[in-house]
C-alpha atoms as a PDB file:
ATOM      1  CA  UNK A   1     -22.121  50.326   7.248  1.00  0.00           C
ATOM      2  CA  UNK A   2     -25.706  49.696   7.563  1.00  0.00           C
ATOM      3  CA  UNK A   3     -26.906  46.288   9.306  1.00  0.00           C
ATOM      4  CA  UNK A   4     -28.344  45.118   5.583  1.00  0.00           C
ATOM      5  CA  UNK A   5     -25.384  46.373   3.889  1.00  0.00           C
ATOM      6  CA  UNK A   6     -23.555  44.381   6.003  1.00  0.00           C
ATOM      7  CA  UNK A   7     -26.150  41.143   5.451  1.00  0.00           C
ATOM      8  CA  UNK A   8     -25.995  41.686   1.523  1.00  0.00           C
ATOM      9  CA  UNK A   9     -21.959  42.319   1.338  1.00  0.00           C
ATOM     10  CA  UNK A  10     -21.859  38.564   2.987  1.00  0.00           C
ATOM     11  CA  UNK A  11     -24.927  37.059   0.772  1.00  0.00           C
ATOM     12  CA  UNK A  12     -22.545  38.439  -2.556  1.00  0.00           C
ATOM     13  CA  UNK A  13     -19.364  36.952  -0.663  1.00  0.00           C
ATOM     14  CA  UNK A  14     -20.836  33.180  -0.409  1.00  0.00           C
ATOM     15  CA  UNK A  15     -22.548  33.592  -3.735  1.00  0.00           C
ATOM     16  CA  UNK A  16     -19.142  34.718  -5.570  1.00  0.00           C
ATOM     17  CA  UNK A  17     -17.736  32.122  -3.362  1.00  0.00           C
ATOM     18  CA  UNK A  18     -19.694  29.100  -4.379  1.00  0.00           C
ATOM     19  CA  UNK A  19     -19.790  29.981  -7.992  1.00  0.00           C
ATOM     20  CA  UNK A  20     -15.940  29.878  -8.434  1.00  0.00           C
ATOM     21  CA  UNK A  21     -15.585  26.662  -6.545  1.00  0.00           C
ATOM     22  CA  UNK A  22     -17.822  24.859  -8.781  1.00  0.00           C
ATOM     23  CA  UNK A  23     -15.699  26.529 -11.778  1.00  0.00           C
ATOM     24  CA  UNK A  24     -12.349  24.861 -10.517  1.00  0.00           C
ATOM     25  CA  UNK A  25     -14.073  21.566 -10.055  1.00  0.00           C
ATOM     26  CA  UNK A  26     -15.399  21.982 -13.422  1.00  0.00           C
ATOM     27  CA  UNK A  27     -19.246  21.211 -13.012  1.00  0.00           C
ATOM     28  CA  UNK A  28     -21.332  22.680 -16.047  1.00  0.00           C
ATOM     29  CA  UNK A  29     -23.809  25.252 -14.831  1.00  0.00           C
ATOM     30  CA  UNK A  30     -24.967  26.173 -11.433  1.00  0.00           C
ATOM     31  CA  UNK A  31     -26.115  24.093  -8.669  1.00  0.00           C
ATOM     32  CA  UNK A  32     -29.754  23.999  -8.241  1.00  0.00           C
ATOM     33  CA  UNK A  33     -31.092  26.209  -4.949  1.00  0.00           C
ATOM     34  CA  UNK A  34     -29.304  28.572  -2.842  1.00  0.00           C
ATOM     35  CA  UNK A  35     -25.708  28.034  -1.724  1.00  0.00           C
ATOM     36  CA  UNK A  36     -25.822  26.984   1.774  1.00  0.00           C
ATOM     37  CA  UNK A  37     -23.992  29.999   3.233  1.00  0.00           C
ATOM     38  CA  UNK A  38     -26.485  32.539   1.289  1.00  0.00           C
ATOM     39  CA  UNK A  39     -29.487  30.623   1.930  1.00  0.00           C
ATOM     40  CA  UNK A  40     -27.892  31.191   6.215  1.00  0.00           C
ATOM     41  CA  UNK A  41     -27.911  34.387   5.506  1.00  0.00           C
ATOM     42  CA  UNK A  42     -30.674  35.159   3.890  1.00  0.00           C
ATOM     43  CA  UNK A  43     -33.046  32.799   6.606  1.00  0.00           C
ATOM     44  CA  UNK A  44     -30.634  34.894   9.266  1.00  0.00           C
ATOM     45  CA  UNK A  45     -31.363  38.444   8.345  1.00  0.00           C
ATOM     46  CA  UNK A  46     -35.130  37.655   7.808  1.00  0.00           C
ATOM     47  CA  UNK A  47     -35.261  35.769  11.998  1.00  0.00           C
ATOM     48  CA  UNK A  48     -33.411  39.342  13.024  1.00  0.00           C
ATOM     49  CA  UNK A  49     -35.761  41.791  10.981  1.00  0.00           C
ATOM     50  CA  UNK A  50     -38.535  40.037  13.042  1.00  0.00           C
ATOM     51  CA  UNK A  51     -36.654  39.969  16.486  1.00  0.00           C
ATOM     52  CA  UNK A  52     -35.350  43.722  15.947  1.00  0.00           C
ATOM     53  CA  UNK A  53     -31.374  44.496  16.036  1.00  0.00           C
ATOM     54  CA  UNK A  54     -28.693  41.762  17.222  1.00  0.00           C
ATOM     55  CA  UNK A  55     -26.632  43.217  20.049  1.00  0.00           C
ATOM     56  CA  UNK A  56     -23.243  42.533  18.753  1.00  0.00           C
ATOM     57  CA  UNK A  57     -21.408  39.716  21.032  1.00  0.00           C
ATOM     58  CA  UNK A  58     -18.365  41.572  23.379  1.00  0.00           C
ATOM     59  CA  UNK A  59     -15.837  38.293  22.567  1.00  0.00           C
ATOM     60  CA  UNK A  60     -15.637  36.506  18.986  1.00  0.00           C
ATOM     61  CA  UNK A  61     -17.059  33.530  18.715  1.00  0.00           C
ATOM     62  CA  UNK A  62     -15.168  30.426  17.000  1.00  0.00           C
ATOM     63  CA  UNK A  63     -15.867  29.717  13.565  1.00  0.00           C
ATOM     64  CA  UNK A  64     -18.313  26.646  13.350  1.00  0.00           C
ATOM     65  CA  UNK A  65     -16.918  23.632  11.883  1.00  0.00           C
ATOM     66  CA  UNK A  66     -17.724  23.513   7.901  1.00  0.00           C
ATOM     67  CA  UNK A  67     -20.036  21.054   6.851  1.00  0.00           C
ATOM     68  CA  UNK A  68     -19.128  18.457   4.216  1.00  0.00           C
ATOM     69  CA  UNK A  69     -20.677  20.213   1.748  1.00  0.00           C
ATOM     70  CA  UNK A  70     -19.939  23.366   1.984  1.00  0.00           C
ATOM     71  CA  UNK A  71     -17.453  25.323  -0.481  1.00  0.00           C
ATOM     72  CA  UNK A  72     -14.261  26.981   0.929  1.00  0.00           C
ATOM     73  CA  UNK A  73     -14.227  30.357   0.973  1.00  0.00           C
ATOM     74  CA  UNK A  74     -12.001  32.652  -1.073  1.00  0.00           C
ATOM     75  CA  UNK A  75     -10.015  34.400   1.388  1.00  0.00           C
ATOM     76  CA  UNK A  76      -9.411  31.031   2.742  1.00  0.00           C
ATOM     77  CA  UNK A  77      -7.714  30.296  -0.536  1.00  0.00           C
ATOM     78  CA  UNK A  78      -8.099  26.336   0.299  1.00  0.00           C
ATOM     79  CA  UNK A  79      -7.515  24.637  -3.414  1.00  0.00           C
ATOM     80  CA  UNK A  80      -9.888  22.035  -4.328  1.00  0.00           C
ATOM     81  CA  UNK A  81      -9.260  18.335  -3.788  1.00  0.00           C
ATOM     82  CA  UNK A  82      -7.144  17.236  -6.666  1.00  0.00           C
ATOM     83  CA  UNK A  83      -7.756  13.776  -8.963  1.00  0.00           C
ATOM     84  CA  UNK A  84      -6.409  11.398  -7.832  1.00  0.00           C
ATOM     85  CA  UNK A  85      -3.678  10.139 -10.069  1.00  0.00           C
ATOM     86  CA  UNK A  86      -3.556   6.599 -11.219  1.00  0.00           C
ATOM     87  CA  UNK A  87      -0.232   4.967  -9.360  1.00  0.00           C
ATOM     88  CA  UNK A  88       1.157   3.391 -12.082  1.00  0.00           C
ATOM     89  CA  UNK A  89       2.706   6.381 -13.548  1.00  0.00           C
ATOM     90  CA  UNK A  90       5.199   5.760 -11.129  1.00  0.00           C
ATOM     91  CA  UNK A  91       6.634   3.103 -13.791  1.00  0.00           C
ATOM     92  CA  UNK A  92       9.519   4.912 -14.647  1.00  0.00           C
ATOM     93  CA  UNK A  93      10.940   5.341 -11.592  1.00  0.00           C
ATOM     94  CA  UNK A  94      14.869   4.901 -11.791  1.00  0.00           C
ATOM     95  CA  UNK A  95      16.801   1.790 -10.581  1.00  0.00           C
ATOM     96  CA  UNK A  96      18.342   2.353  -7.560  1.00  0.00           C
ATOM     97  CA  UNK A  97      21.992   1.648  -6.908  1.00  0.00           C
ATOM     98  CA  UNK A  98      22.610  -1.709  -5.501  1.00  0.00           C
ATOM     99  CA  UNK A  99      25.285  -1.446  -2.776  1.00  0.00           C
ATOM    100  CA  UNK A 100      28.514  -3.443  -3.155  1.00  0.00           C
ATOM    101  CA  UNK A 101      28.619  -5.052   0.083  1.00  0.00           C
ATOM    102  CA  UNK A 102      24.918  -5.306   1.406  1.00  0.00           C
ATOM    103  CA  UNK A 103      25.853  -8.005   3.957  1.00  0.00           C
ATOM    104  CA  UNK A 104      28.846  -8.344   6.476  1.00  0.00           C
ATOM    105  CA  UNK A 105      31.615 -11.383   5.091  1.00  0.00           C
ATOM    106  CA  UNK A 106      31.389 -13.032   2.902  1.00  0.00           C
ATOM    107  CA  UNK A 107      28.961 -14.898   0.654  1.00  0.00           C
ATOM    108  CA  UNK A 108      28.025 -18.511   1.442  1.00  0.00           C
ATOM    109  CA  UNK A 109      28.960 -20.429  -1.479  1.00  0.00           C
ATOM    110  CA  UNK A 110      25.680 -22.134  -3.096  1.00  0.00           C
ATOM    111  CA  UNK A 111      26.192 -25.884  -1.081  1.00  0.00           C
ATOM    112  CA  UNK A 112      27.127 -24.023   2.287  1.00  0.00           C
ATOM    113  CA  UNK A 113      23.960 -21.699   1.977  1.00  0.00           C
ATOM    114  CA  UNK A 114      21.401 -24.651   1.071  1.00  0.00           C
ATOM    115  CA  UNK A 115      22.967 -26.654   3.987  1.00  0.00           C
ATOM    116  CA  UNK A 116      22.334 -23.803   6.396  1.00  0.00           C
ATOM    117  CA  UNK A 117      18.500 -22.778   4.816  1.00  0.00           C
ATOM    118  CA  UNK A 118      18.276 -26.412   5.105  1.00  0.00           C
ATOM    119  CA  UNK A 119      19.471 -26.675   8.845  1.00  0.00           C
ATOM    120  CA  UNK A 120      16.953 -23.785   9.138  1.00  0.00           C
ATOM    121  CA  UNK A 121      14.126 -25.146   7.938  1.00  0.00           C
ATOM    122  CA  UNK A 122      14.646 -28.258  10.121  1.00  0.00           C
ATOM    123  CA  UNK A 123      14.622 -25.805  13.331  1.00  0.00           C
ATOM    124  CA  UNK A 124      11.296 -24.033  11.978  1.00  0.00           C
ATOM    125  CA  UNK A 125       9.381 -27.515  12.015  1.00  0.00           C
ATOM    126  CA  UNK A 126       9.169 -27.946  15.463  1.00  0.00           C
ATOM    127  CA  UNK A 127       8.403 -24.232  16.340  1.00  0.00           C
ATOM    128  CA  UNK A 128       5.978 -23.510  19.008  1.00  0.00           C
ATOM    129  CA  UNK A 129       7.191 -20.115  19.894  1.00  0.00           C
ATOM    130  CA  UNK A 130       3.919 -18.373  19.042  1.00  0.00           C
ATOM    131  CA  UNK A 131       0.206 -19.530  18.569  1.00  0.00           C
ATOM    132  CA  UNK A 132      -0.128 -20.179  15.456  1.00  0.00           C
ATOM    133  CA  UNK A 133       1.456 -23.628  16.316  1.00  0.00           C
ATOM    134  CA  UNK A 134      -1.603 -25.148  17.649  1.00  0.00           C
ATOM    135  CA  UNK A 135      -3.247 -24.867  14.992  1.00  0.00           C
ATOM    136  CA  UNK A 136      -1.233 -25.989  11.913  1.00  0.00           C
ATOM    137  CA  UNK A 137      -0.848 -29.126   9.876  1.00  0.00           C
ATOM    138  CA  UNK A 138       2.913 -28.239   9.281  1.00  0.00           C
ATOM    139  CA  UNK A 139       5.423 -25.010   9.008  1.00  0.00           C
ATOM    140  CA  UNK A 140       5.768 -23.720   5.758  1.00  0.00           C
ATOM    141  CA  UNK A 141       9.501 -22.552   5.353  1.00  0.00           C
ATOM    142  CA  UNK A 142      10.096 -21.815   1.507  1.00  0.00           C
ATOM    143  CA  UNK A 143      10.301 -22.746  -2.439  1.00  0.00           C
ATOM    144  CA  UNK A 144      12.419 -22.096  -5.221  1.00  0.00           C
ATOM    145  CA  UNK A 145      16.484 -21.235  -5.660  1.00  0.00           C
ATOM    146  CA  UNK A 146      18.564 -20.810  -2.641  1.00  0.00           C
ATOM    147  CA  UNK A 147      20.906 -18.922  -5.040  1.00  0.00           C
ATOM    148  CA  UNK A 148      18.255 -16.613  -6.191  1.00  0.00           C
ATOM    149  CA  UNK A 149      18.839 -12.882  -7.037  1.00  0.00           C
ATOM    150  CA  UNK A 150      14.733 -12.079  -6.780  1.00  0.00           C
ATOM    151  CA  UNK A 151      13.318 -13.181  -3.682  1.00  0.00           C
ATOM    152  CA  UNK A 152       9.441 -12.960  -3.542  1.00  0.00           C
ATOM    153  CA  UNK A 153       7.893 -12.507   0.444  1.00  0.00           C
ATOM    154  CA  UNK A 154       4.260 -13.104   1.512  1.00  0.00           C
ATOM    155  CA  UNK A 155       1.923 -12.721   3.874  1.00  0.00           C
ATOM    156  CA  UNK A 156       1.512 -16.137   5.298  1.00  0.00           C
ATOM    157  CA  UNK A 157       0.257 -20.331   4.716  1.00  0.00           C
ATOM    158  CA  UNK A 158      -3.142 -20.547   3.555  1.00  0.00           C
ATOM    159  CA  UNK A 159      -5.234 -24.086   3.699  1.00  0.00           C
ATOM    160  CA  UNK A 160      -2.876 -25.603   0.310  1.00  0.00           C
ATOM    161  CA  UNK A 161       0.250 -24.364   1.806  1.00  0.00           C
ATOM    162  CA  UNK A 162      -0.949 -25.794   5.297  1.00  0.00           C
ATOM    163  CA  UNK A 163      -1.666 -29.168   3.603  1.00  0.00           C
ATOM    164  CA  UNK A 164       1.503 -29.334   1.409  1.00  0.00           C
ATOM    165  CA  UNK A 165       3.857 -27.484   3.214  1.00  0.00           C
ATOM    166  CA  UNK A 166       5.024 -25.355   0.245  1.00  0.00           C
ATOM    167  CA  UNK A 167       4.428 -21.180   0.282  1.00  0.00           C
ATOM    168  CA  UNK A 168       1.822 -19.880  -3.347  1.00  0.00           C
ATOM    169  CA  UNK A 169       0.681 -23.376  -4.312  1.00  0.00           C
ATOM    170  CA  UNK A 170      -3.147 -22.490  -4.162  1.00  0.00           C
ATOM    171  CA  UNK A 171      -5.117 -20.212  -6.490  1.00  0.00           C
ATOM    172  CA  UNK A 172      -2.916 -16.922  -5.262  1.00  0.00           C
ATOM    173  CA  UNK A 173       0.427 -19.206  -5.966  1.00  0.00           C
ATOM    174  CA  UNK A 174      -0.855 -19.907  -8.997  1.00  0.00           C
ATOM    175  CA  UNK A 175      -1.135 -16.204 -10.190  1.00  0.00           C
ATOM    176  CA  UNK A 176       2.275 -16.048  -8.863  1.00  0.00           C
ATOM    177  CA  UNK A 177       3.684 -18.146 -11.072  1.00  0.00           C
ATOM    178  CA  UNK A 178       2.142 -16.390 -14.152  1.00  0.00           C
ATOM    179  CA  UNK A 179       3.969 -13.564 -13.106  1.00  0.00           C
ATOM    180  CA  UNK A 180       6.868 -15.118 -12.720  1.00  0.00           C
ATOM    181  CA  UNK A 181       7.088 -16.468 -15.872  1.00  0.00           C
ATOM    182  CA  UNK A 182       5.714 -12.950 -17.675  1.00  0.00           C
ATOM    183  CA  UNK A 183       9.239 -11.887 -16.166  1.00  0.00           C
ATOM    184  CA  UNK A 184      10.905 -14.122 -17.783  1.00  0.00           C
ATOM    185  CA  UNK A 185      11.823 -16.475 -15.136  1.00  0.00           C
ATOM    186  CA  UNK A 186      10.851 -20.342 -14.429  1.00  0.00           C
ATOM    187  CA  UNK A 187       8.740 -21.264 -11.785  1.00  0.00           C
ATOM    188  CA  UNK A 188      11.858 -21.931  -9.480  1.00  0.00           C
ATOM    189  CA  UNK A 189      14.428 -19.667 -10.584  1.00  0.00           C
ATOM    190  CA  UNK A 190      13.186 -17.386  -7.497  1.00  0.00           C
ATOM    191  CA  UNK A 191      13.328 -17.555  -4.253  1.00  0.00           C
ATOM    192  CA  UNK A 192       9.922 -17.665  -2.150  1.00  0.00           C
ATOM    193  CA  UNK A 193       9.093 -17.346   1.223  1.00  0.00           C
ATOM    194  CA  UNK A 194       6.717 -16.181   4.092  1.00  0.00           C
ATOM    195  CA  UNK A 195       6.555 -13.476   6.940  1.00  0.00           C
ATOM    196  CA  UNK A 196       5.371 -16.401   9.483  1.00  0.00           C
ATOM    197  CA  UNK A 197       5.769 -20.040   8.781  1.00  0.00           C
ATOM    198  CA  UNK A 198       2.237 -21.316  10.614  1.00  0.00           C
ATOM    199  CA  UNK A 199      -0.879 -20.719   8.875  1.00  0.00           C
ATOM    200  CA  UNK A 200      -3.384 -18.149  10.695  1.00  0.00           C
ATOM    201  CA  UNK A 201      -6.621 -19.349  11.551  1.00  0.00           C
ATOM    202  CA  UNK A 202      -9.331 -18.827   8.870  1.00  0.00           C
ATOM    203  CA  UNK A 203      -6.845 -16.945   6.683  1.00  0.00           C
ATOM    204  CA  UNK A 204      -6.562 -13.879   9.054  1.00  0.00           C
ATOM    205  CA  UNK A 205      -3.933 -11.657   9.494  1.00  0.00           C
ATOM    206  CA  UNK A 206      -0.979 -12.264  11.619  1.00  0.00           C
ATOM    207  CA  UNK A 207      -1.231 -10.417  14.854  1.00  0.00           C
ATOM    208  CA  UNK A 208       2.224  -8.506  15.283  1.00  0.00           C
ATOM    209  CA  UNK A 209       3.404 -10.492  18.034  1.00  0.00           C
ATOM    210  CA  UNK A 210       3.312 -13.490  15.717  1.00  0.00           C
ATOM    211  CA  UNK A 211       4.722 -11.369  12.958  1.00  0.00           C
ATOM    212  CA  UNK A 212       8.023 -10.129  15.584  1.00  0.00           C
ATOM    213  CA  UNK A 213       8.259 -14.118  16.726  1.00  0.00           C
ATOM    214  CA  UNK A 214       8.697 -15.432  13.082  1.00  0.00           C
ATOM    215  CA  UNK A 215      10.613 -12.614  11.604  1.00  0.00           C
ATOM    216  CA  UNK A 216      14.014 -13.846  12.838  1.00  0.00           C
ATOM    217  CA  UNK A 217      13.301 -17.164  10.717  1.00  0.00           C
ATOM    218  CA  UNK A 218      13.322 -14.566   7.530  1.00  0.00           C
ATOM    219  CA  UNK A 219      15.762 -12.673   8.399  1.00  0.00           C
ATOM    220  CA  UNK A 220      17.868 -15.690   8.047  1.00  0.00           C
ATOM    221  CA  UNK A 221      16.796 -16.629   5.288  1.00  0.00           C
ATOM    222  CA  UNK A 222      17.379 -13.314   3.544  1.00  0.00           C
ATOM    223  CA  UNK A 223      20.615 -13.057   4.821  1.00  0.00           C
ATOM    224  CA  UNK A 224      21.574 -16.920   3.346  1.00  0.00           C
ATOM    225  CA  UNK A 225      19.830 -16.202  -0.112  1.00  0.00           C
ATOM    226  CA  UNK A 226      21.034 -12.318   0.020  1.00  0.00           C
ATOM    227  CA  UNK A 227      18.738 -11.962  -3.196  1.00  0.00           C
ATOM    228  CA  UNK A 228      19.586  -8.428  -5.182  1.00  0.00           C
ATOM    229  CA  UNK A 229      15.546  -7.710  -5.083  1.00  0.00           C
ATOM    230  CA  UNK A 230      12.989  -8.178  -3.010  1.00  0.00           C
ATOM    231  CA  UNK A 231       9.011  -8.161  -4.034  1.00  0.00           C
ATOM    232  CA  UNK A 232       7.052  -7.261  -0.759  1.00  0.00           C
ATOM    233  CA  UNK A 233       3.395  -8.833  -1.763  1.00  0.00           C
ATOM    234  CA  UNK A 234       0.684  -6.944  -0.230  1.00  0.00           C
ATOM    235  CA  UNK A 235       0.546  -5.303   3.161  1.00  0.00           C
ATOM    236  CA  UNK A 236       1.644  -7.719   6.153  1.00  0.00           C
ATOM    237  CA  UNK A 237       4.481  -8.480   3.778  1.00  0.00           C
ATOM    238  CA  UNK A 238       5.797  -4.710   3.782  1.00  0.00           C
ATOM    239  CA  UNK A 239       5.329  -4.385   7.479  1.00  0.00           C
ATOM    240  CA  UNK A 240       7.070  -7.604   8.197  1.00  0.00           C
ATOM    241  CA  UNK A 241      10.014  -6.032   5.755  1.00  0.00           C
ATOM    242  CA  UNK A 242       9.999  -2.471   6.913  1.00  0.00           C
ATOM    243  CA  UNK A 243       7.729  -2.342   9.871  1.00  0.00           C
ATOM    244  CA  UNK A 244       4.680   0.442  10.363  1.00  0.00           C
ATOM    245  CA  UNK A 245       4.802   2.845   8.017  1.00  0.00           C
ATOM    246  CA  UNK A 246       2.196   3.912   4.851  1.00  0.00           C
ATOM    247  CA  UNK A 247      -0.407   1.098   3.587  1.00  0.00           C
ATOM    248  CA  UNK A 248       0.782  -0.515   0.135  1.00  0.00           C
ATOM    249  CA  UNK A 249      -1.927   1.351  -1.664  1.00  0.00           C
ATOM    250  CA  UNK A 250       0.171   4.515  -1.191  1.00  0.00           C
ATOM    251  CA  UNK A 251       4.208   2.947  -1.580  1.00  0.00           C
ATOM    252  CA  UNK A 252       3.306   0.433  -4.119  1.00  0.00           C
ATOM    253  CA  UNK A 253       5.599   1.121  -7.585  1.00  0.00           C
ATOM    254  CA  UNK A 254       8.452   2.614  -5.005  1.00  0.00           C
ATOM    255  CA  UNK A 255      11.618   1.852  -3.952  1.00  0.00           C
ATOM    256  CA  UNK A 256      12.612   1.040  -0.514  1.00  0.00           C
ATOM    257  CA  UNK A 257      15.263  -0.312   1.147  1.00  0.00           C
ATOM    258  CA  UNK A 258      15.406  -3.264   3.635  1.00  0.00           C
ATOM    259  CA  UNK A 259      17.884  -2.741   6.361  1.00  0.00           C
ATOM    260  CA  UNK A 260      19.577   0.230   4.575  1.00  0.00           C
ATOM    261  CA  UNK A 261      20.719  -2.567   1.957  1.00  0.00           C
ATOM    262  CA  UNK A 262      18.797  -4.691  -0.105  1.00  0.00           C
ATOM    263  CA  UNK A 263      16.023  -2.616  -3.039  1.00  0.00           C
ATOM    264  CA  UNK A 264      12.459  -3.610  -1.934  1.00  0.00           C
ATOM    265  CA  UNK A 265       9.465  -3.410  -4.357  1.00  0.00           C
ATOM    266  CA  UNK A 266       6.341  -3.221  -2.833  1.00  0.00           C
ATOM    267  CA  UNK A 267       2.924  -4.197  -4.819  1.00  0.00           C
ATOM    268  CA  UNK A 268      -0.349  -5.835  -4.367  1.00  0.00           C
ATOM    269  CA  UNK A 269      -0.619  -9.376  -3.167  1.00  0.00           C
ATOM    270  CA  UNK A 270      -2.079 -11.839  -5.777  1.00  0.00           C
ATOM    271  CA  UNK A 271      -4.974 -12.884  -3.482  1.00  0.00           C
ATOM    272  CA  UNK A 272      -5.715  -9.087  -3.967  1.00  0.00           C
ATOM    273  CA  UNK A 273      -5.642  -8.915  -7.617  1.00  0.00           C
ATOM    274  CA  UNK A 274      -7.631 -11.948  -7.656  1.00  0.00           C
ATOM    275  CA  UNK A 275     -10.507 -10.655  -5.539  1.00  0.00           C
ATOM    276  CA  UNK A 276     -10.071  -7.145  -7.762  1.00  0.00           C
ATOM    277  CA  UNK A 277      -8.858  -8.209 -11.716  1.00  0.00           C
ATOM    278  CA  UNK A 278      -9.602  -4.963 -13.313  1.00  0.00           C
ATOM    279  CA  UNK A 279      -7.407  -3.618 -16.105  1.00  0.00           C
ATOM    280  CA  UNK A 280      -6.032  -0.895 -13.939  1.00  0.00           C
ATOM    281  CA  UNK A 281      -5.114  -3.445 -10.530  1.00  0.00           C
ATOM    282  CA  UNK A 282      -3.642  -5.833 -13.249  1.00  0.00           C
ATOM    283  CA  UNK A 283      -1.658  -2.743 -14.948  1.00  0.00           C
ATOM    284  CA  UNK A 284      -0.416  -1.220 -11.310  1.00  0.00           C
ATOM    285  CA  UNK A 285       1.379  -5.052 -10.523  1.00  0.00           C
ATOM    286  CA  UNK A 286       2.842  -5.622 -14.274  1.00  0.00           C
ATOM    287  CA  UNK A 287       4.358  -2.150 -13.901  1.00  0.00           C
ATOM    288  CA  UNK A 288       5.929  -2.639 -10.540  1.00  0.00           C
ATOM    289  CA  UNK A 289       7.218  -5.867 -12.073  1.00  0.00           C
ATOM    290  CA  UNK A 290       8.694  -3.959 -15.204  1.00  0.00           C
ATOM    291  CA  UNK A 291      10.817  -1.384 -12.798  1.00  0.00           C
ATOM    292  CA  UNK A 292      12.383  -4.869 -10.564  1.00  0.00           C
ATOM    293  CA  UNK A 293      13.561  -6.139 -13.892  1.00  0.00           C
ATOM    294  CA  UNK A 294      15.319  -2.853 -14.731  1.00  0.00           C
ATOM    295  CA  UNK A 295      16.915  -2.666 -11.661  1.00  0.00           C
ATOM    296  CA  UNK A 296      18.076  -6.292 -12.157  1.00  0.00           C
ATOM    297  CA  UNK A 297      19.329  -5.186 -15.347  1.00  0.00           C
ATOM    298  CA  UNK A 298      17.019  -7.548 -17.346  1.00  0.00           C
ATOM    299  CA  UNK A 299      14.940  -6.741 -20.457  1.00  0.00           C
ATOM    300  CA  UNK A 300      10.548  -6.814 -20.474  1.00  0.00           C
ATOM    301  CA  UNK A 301      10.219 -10.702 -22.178  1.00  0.00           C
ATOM    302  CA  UNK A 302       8.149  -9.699 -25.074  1.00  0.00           C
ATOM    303  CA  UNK A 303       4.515 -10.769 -24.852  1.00  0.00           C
ATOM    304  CA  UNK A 304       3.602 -14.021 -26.903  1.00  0.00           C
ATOM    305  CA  UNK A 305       0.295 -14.077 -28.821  1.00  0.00           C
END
């Protein structure tokens, strides 16, 4: 085959190419100009018909990175990028199956386990293990029922928690609560606590030696409380839980498991859905809400006008 042959088999190749990839992406029409690898091509065999014949080279060369833009080409047979899928379809995910015995002996009774969180909280107070002590007003331990079967864990204190020493009593506790009650729930029927105790300076987040200091304090608590559901609010929250794994964007509306035991929920942290209160963010946290009272075996309160 013939040097331009060989130019205009390629310069049909792209063309065909670049025309079906706009198809499966569904653009109307053509683009406007040449496709890239064409418009190569083309510039290509014009440079060579004014240098004379290019001596073939004795060892292939690697295949130049694609650019950005350019369309895959058919024998690669490389799909185009799909639409992403809006998460909350994951809704009707089914319940999963609560094991009998998710802790070793057996069950504090409900005085016993309030004396011990309460012991607990008393050794928390003093805590200077990590840095976050030196710059707190007070710990923040927890809120709500002891006796709790939904347990609710957060990131960490913010300036109102610092100040009253209670966990969601600012403007993200206070979208909490709505949420709570939307279950079906009062304010205190759950059980609420933190991933560290001490607030973080200037809000940030806690640095994972902090997180592996205070962790021991929650793991405590979770064992006294031994809720039936836990709802892992935002990211630090899940990585406290679970540890390094997937950001909650991608595992929020699915099931995990903390410790091989208890059914975790992961979903957006109010803060977040304050700073973002679209339809769709809104939607996402109701519906992971929804599936943690099915597995609870509790009915969606209907919605008063």
């Amino acid at each position: 085959m013939s040097d331009a042959k060989r130019e205009l088999l390629e310069i049909t190749r792209a063309a065909h190419a670049w025309v079906a990839w706009h198809e499966e992406c569904g653009s109307d029409g053509l683009p406007a100009g040449d496709p890239p690898p064409a418009r190569a091509a083309r510039d290509d065999a014009r440079t060579q018909g004014a240098r004379g014949p290019r001596e073939e080279p004795r060892t292939p060369r690697a295949e130049p990175e694609r650019p950005a833009f350019a369309p895959p080409n058919r024998r690669e047979a490389a799909p185009p990028p799909e639409p992403r899928k809006a998460p909350a379809a994951r809704a009707g995910a089914p319940a999963l199956p609560i094991p009998s015995t998710p802790f070793e002996g057996a069950a504090p009774a409900s005085a016993e386990r309030r004396t011990r969180l309460g012991v607990l909280a008393e050794q928390v107070a003093p805590c200077t293990k990590c840095e976050l002590a030196k710059a707190r007003t007070q710990t923040v331990f927890s809120r709500g029922n002891p006796d709790a079967e939904l347990m609710f864990v957060g990131e960490g204190p913010g300036a109102d928690e610092d100040a009253q020493g209670e966990p969601f009593v600012g403007k993200a506790g206070q979208l909490l609560d709505k949420m709570i009650v939307g279950m079906g729930y009062a304010r205190d029927d759950v059980y609420i606590a933190n991933i560290v105790k001490c607030r973080p300076p200037g809000n940030r987040t806690p640095e994972p030696l902090e997180m592996a200091t205070c962790l021991p304090y929650l793991t405590e608590q979770i064992e006294l409380v031994r809720p039936k559901v836990i709802v892992a609010l935002g990211a630090t929250a899940l990585r406290g839980l679970l540890g390094p794994g997937e950001g909650i964007t991608k595992v929020r509306g699915t099931w995990k498991l903390y410790r091989g035991t208890i059914p975790v929920m992961p979903t957006f942290h109010p803060a977040y859905v304050l700073r973002t209160p679209t339809p769709e963010v809104k939607g996402m946290v109701w519906s992971d809400l929804k599936q943690v009272l099915k597995q609870l075996g509790r009915s969606v309160p209907s919605r008063k006008d």
